[in-house]
N, C-alpha and C. Protein backbone atom coordinates (compact mmCIF):
# COMPACT_ATOMS: atom_id res chain seq x y z
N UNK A 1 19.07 -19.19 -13.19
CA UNK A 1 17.76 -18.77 -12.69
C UNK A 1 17.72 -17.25 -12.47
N UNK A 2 18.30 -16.73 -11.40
CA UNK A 2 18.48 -15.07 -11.50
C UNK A 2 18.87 -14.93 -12.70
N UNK A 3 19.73 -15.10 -13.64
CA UNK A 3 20.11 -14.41 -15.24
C UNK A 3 18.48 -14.36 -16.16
N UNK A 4 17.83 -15.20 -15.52
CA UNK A 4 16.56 -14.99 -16.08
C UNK A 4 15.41 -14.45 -15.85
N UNK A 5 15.51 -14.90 -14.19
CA UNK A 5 14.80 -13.44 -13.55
C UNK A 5 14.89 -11.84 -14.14
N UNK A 6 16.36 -11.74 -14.37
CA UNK A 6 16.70 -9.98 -14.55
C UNK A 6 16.33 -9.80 -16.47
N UNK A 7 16.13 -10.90 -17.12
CA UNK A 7 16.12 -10.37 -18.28
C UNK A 7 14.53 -10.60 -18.18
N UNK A 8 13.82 -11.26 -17.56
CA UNK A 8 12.45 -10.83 -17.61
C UNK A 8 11.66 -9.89 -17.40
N UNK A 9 12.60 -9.02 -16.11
CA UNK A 9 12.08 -7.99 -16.12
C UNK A 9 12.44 -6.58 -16.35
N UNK A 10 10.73 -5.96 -16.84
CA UNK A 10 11.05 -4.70 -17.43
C UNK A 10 11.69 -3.25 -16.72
N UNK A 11 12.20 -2.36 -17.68
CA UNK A 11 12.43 -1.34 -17.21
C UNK A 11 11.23 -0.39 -16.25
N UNK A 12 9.97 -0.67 -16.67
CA UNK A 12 8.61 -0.35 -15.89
C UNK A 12 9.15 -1.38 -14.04
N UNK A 13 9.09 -2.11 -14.53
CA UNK A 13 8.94 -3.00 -12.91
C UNK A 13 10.26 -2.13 -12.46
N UNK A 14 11.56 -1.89 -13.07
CA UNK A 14 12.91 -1.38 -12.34
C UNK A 14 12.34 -0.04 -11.47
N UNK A 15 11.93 0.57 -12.42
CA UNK A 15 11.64 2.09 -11.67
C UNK A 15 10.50 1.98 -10.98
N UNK A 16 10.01 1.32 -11.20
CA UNK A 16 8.01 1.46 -10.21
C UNK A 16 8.21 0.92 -8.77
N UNK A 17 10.01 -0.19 -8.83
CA UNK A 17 10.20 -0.64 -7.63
C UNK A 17 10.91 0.18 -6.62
N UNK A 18 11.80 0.73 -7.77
CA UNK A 18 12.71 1.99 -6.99
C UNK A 18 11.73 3.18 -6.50
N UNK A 19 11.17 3.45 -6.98
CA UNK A 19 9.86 4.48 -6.25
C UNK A 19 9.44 4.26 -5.05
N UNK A 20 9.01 3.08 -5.66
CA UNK A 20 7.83 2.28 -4.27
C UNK A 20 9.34 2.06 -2.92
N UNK A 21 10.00 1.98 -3.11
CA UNK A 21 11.08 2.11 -1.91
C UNK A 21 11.57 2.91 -1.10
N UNK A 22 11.68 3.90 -2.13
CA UNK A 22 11.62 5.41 -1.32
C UNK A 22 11.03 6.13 -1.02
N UNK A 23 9.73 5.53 -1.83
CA UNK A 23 8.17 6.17 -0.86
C UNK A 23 8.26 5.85 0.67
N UNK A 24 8.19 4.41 0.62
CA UNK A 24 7.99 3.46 2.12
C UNK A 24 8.98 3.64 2.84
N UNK A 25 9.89 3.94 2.99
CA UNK A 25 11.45 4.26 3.25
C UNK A 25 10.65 6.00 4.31
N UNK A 26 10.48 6.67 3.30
CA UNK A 26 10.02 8.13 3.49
C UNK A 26 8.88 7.99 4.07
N UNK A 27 8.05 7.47 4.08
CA UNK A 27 7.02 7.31 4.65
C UNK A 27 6.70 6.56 6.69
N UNK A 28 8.01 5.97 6.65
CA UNK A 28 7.94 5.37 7.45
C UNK A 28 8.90 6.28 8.39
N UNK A 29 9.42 7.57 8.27
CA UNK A 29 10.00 8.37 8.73
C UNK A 29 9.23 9.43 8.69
N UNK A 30 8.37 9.31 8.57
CA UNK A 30 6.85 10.60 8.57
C UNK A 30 7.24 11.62 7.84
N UNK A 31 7.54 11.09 6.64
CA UNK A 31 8.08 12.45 5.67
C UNK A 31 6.98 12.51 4.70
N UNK A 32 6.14 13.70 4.46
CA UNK A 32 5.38 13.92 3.56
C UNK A 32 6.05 13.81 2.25
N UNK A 33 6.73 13.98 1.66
CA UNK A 33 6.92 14.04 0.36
C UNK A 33 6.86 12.64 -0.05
N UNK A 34 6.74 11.25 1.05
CA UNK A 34 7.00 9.99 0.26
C UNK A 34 5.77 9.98 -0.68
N UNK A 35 4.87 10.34 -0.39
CA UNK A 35 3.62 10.43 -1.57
C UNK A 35 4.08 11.19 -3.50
N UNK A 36 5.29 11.94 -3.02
CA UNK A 36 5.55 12.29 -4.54
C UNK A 36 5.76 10.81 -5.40
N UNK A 37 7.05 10.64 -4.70
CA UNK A 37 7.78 9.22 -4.88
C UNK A 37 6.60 7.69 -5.43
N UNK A 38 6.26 7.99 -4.31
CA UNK A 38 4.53 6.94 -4.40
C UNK A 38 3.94 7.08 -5.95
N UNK A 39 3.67 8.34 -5.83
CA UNK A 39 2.91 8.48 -6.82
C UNK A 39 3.15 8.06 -8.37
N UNK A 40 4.71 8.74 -8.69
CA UNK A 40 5.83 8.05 -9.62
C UNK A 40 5.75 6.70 -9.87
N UNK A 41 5.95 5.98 -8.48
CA UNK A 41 6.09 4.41 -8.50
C UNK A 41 4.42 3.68 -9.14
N UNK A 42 3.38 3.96 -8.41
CA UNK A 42 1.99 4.07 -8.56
C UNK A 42 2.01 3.65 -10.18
N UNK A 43 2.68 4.67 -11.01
CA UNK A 43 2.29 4.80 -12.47
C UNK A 43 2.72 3.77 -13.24
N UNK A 44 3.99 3.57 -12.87
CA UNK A 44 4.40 2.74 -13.67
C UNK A 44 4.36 0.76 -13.55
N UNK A 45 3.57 1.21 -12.34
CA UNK A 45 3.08 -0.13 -11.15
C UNK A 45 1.91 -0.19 -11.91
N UNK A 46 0.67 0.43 -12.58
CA UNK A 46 -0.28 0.42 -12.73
C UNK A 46 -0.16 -0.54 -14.63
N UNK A 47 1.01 0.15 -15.10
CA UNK A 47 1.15 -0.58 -16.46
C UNK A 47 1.76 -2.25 -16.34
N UNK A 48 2.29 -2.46 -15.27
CA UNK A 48 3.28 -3.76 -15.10
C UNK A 48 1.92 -5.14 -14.23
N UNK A 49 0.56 -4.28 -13.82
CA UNK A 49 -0.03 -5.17 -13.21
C UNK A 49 -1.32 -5.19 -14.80
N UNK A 50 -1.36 -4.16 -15.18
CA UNK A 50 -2.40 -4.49 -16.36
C UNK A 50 -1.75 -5.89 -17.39
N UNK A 51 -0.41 -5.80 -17.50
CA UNK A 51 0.04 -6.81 -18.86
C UNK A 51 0.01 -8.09 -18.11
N UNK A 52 0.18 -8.22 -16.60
CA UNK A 52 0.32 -9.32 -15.42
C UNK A 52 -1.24 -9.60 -15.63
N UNK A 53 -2.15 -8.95 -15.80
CA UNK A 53 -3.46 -10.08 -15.77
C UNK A 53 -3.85 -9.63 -14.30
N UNK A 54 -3.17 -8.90 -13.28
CA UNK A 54 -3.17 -8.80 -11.90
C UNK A 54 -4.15 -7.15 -12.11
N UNK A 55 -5.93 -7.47 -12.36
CA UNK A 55 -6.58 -6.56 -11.91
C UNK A 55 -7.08 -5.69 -11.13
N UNK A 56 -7.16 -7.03 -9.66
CA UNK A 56 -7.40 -6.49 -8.57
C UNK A 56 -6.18 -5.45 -8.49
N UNK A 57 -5.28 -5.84 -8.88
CA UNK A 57 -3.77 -4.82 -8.34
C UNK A 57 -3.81 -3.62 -8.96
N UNK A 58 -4.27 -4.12 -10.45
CA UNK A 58 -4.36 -2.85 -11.19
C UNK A 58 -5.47 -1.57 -10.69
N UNK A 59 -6.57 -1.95 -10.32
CA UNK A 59 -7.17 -1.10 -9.27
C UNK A 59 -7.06 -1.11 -8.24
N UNK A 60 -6.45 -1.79 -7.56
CA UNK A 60 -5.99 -1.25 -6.38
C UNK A 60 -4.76 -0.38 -6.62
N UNK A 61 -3.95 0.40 -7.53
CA UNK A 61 -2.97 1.11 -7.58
C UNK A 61 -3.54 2.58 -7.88
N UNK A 62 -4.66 2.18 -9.07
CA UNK A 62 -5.87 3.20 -8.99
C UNK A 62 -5.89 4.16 -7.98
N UNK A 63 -6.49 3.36 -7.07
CA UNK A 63 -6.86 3.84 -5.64
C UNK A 63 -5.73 4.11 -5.07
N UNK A 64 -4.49 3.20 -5.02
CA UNK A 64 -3.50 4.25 -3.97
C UNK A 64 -2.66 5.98 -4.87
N UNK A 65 -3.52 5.59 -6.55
CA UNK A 65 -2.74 7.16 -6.68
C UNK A 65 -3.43 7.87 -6.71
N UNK A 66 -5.24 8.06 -6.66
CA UNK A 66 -6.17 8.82 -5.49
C UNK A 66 -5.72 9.07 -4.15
N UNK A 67 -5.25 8.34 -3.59
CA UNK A 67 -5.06 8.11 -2.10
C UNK A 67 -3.56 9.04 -1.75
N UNK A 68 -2.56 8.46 -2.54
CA UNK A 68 -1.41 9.39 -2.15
C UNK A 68 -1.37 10.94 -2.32
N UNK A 69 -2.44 11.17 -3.99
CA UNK A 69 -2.65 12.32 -3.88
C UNK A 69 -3.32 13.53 -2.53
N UNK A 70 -4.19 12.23 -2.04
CA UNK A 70 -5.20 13.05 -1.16
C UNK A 70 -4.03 12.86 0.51
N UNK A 71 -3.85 12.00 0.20
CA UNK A 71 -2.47 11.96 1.33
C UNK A 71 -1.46 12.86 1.67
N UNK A 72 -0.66 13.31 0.12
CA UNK A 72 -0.07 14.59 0.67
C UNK A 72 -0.39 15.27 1.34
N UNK A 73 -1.60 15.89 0.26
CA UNK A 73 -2.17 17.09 0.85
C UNK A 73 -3.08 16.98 2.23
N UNK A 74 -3.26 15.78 2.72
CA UNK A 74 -3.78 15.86 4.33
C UNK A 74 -2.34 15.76 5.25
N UNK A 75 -1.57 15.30 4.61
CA UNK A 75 -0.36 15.23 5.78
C UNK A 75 -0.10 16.65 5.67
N UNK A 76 0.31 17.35 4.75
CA UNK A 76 0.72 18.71 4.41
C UNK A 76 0.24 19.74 4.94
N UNK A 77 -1.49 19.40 4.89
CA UNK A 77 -2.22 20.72 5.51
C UNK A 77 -3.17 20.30 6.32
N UNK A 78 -3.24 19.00 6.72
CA UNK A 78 -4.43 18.79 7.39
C UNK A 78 -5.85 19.32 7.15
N UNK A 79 -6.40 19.15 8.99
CA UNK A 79 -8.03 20.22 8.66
C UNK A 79 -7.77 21.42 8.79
N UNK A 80 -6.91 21.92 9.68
CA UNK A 80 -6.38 23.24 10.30
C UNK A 80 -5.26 23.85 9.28
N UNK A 81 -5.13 23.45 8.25
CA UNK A 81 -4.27 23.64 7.37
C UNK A 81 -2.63 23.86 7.93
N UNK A 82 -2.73 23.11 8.46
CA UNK A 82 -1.27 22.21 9.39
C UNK A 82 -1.07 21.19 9.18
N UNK A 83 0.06 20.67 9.26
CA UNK A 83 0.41 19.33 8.89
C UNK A 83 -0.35 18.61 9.94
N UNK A 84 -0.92 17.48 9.84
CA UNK A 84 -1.66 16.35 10.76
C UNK A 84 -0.96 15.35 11.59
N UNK A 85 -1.14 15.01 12.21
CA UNK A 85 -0.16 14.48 13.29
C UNK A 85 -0.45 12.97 13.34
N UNK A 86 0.45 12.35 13.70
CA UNK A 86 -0.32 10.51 13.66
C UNK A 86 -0.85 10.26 14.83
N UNK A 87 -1.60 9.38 14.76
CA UNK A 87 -2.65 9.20 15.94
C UNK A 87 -3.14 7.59 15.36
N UNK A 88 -3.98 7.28 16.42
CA UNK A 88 -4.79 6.00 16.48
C UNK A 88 -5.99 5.85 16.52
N UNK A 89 -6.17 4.67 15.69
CA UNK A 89 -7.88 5.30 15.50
C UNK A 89 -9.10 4.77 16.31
N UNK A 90 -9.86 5.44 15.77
CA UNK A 90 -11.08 5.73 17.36
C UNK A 90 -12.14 4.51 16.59
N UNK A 91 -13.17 3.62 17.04
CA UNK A 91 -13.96 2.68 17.13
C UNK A 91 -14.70 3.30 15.98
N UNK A 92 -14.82 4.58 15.95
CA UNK A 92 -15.94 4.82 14.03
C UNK A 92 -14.79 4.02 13.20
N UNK A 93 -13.45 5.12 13.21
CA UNK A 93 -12.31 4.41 12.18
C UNK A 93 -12.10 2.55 11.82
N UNK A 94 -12.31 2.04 13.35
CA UNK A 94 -12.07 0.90 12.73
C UNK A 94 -13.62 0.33 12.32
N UNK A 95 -14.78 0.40 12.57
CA UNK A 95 -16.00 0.13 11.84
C UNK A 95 -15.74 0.28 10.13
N UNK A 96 -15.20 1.37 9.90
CA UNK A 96 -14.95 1.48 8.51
C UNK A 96 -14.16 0.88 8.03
N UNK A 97 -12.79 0.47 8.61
CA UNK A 97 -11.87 -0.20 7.60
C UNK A 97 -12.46 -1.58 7.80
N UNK A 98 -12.75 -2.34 8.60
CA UNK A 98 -14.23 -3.09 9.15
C UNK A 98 -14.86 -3.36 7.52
N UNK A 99 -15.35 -2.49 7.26
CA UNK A 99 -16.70 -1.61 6.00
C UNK A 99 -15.73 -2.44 4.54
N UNK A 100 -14.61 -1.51 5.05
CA UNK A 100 -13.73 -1.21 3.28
C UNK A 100 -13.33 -3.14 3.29
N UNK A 101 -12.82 -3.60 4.02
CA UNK A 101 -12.10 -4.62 3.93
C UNK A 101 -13.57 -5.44 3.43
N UNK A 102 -14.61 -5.72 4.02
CA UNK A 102 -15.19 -6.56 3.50
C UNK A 102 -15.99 -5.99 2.14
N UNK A 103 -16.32 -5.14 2.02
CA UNK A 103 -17.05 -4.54 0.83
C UNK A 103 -16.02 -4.79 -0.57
N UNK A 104 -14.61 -4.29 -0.37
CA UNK A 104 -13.89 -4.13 -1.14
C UNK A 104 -13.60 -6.00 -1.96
N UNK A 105 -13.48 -7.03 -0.97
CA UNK A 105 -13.12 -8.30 -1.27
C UNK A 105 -13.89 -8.56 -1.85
N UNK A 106 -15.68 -8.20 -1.64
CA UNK A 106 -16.78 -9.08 -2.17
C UNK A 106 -16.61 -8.32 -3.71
N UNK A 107 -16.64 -7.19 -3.69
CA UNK A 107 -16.52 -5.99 -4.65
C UNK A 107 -15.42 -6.81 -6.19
N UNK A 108 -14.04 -6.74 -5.65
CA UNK A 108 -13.00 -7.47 -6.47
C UNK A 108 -13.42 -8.82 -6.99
N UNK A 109 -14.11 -9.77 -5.97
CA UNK A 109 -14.13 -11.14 -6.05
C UNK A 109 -14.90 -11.49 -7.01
N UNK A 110 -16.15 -10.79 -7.14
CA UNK A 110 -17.20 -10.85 -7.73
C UNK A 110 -16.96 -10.35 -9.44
N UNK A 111 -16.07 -9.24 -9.50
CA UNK A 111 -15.74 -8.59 -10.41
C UNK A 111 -15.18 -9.56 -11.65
N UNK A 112 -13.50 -9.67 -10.72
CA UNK A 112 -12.89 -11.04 -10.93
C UNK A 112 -13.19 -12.44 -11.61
N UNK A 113 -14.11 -12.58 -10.89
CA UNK A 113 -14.84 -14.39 -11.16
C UNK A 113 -15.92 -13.72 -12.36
N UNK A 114 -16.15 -12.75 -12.93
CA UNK A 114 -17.12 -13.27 -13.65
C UNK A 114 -16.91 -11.67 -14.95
N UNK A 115 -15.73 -11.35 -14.97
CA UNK A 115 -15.73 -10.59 -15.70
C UNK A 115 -14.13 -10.23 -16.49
N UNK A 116 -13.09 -11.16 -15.47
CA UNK A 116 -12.56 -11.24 -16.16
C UNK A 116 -11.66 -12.25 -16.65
N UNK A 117 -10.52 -12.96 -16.84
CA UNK A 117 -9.60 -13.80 -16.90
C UNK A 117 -8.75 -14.18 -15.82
N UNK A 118 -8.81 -13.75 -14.76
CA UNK A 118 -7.87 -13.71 -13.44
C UNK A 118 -7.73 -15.32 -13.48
N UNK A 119 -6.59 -15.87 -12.72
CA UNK A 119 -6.82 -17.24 -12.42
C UNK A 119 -6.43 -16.93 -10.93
N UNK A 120 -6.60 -15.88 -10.42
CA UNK A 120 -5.96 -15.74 -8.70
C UNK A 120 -7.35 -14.92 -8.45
N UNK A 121 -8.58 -15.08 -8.20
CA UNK A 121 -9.81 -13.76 -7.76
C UNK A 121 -9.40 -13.73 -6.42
N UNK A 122 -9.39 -15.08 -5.95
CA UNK A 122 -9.57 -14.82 -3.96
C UNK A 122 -8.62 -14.26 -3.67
N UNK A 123 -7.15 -14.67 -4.11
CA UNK A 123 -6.07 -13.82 -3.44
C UNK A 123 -5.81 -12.30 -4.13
N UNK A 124 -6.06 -11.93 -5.30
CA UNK A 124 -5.83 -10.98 -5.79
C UNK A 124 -7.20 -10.06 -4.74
N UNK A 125 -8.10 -10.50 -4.77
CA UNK A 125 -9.31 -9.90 -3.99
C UNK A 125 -8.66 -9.57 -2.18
N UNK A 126 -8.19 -10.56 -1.90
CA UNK A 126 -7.84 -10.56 -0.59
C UNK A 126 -6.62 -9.18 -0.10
N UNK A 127 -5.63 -9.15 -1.23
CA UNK A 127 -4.37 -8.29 -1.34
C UNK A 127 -5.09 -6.66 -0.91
N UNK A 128 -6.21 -6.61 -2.49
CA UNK A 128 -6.58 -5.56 -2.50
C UNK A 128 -7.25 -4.78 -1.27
N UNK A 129 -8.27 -5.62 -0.62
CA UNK A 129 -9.10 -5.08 0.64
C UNK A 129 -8.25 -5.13 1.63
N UNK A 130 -7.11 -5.97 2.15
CA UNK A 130 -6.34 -4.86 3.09
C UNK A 130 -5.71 -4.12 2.65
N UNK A 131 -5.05 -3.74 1.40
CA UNK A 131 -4.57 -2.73 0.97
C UNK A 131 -5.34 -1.54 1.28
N UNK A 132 -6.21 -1.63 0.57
CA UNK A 132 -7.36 -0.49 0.50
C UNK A 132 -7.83 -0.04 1.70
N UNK A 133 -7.77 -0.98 2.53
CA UNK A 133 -7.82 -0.12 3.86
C UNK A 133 -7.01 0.54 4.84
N UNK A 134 -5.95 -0.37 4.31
CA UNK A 134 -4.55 0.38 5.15
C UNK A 134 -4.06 1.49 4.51
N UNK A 135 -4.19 1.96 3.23
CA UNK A 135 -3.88 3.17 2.43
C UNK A 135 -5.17 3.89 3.20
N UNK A 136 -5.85 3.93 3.07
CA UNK A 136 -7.13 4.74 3.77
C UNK A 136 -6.21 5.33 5.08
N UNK A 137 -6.15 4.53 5.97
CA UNK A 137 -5.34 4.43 7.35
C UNK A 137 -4.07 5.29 7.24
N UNK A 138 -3.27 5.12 6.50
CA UNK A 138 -1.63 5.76 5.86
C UNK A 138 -2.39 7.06 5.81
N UNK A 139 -3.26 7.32 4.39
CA UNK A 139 -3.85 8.88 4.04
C UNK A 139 -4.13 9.48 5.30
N UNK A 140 -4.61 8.92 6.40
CA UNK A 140 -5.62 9.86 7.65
C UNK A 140 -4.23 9.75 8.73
N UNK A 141 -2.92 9.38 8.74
CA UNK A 141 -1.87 9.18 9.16
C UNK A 141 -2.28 8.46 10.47
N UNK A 142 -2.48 7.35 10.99
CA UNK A 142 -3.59 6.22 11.44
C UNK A 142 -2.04 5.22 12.06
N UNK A 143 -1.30 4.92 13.00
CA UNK A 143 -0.30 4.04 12.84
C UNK A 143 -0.92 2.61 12.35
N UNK A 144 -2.41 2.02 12.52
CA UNK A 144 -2.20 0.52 12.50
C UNK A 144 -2.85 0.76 10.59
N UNK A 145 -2.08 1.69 9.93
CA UNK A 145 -2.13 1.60 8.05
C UNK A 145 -0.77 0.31 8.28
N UNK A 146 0.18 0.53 9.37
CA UNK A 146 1.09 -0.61 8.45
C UNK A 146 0.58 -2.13 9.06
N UNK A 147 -0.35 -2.10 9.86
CA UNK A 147 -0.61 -3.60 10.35
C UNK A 147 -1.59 -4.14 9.30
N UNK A 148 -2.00 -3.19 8.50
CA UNK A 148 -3.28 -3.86 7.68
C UNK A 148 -2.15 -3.74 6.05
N UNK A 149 -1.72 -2.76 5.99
CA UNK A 149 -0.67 -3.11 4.96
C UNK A 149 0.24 -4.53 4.71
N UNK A 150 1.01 -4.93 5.89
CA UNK A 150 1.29 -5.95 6.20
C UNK A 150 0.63 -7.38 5.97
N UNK A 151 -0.64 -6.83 6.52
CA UNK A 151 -1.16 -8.16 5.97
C UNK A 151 -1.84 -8.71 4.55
N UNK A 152 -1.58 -7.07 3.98
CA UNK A 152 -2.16 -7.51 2.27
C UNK A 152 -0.69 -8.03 1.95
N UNK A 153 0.83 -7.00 2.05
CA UNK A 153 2.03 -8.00 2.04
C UNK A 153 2.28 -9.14 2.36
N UNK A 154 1.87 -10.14 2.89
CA UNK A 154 1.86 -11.09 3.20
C UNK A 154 1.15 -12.46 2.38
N UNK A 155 -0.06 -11.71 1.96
CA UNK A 155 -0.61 -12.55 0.80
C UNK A 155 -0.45 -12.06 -0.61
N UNK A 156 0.51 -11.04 -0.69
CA UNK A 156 1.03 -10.61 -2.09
C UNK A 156 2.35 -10.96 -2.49
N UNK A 157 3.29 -11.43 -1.42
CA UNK A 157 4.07 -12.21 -1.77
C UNK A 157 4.30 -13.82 -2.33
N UNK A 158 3.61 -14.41 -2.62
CA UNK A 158 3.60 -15.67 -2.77
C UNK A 158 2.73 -15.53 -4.54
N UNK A 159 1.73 -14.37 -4.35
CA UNK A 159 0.78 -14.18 -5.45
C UNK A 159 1.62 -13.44 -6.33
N UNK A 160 2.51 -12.51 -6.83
CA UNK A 160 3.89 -11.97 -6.99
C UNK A 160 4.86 -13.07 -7.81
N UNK A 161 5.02 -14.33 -6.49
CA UNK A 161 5.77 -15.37 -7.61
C UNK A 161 5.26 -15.92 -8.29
N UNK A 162 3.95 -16.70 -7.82
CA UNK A 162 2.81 -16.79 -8.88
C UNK A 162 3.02 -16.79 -10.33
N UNK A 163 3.14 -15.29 -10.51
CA UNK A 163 3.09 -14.49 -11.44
C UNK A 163 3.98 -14.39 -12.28
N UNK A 164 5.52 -14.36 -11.62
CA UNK A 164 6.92 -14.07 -11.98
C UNK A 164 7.19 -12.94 -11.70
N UNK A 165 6.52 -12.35 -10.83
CA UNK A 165 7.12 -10.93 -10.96
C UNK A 165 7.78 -10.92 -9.50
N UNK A 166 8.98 -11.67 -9.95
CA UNK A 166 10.09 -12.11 -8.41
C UNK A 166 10.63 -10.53 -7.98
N UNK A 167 10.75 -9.51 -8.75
CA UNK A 167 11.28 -8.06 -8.54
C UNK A 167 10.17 -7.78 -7.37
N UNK A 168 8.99 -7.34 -7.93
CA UNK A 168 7.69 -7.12 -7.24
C UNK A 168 7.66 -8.00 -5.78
N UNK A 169 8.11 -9.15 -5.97
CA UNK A 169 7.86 -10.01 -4.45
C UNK A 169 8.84 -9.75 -3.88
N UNK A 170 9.98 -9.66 -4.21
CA UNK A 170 11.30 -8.66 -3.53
C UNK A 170 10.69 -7.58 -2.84
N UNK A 171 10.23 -6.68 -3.78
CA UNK A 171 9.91 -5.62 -3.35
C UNK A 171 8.53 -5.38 -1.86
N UNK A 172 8.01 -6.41 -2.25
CA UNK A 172 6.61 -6.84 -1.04
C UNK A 172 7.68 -7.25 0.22
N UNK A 173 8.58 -7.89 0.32
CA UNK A 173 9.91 -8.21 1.54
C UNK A 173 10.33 -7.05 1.66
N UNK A 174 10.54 -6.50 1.41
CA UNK A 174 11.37 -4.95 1.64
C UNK A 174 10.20 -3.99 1.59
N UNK A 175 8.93 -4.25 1.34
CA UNK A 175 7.80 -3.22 2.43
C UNK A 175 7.14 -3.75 3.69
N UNK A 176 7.42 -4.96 3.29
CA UNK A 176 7.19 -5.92 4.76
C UNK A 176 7.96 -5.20 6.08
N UNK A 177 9.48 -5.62 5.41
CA UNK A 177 10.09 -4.91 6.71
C UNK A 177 9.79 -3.66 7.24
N UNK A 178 9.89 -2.83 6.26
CA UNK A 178 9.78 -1.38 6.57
C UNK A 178 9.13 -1.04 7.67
N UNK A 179 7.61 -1.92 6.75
CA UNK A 179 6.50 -1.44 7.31
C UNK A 179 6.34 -1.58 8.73
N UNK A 180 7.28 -3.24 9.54
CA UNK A 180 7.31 -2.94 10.57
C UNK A 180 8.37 -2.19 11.74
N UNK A 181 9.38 -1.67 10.82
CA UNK A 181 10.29 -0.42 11.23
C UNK A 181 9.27 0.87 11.57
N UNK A 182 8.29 0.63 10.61
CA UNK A 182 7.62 2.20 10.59
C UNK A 182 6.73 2.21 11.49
N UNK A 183 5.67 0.63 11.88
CA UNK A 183 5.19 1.03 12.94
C UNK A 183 5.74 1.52 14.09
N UNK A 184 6.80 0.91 14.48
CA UNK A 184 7.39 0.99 15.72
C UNK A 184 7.92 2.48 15.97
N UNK A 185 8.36 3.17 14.45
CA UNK A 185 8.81 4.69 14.86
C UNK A 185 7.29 5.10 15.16
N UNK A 186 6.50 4.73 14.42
CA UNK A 186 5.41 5.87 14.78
C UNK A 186 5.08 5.77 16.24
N UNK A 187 4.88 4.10 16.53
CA UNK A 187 4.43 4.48 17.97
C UNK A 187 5.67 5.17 18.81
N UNK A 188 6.64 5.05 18.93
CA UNK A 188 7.56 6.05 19.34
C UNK A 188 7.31 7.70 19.56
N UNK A 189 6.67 8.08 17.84
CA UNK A 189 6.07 9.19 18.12
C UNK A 189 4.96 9.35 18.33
N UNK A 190 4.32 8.90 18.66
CA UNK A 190 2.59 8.91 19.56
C UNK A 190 3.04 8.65 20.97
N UNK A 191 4.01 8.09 21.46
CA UNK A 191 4.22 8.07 23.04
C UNK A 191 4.93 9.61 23.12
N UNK A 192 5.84 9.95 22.27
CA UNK A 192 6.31 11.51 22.47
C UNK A 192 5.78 12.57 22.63
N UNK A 193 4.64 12.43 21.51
CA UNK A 193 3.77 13.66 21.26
C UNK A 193 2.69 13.26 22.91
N UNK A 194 2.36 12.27 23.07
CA UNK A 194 1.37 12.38 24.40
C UNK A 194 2.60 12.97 25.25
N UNK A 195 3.81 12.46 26.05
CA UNK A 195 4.64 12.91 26.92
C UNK A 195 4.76 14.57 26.77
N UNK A 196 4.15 14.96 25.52
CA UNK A 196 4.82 16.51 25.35
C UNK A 196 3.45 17.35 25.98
N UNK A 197 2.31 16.74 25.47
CA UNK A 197 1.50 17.44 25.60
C UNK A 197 0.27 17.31 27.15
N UNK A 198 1.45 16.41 27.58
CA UNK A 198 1.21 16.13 28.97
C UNK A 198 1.95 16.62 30.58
């Protein structure tokens, strides 16, 4: 079974996974550069979900290599052209991811069911709109990007084996975790940065 797992998959899925690891890895240590890494992974993630039939994914990768791009450069320089600091977001912020999550599902679902071949719309739809909002959240450096991340991981693992792409659902377990390593540093540093500036 694994001897067949590894010959199924491609050299695209090897490196798009190794990326995507050391993005989230880097990312979850508030290191700006994980967006280079991201971005790398992003590309070759974007060819391995087009031949998968996995659309929603395929635009939703779209969007996170808009997103990482615009991510650097807000972690990097912020508004003040300073790096931006993590923080939590204020009642507009969550109205919007609020906005993105449902707009985005009806958006995919609709797309999905009637335009293309998917045999997964609801869950591929479902993955995407918390994705899409928790990358939103990640870009504006937001700590609860990994609680909404998490929960598109959660329904992308099972949709992943689905598929066969057991590398990829590996890889959704090992951003799972991260992701909740990373909340916990961040809130760490949101209790620091208040203690400092208090």
């Amino acid at each position: 079974m694994m001897q067949e797992i590894l010959q199924q998959t491609t050299w695209a899925e090897w490196l798009g996974v190794f990326f995507s690891m050391i993005q989230v890895v880097l990312a979850s240590r508030n290191n700006a550069n994980n967006y280079l890494f991201g971005i790398a992974g992003i590309s070759l993630t974007l060819y391995v979900m087009l031949v998968a039939k996995l659309y929603g994914e395929f635009t939703l990768n779209l969007y996170y290599l808009v997103m990482s791009i615009y991510g650097w450069l807000f972690w990097k320089y912020g508004k003040q052209k300073e790096e931006a600091s993590i923080s939590t977001t204020d009642v507009n912020e969550k109205l919007i991811v609020v906005g993105i999550v449902s707009f985005t599902f009806g958006l995919f679902w609709f797309f999905l069911t009637h335009y293309t071949d998917s045999d997964v719309p609801i869950w591929d739809s479902l993955v995407s709109a918390f994705a899409w909002a928790g990358m939103w959240l990640m870009a504006k450096r937001k700590i609860e990007n990994w609680i909404l991340l998490n929960i598109s991981n959660l329904i992308s693992i099972p949709l992943m084996i689905h598929k066969d792409l057991y590398l990829y659902a590996a890889l959704t377990v090992f951003l799972f975790s991260v992701a909740v390593v990373g909340y916990f540093k961040w809130n760490t540093i949101i209790k620091n940065q208040a203690n400092a500036n208090s």
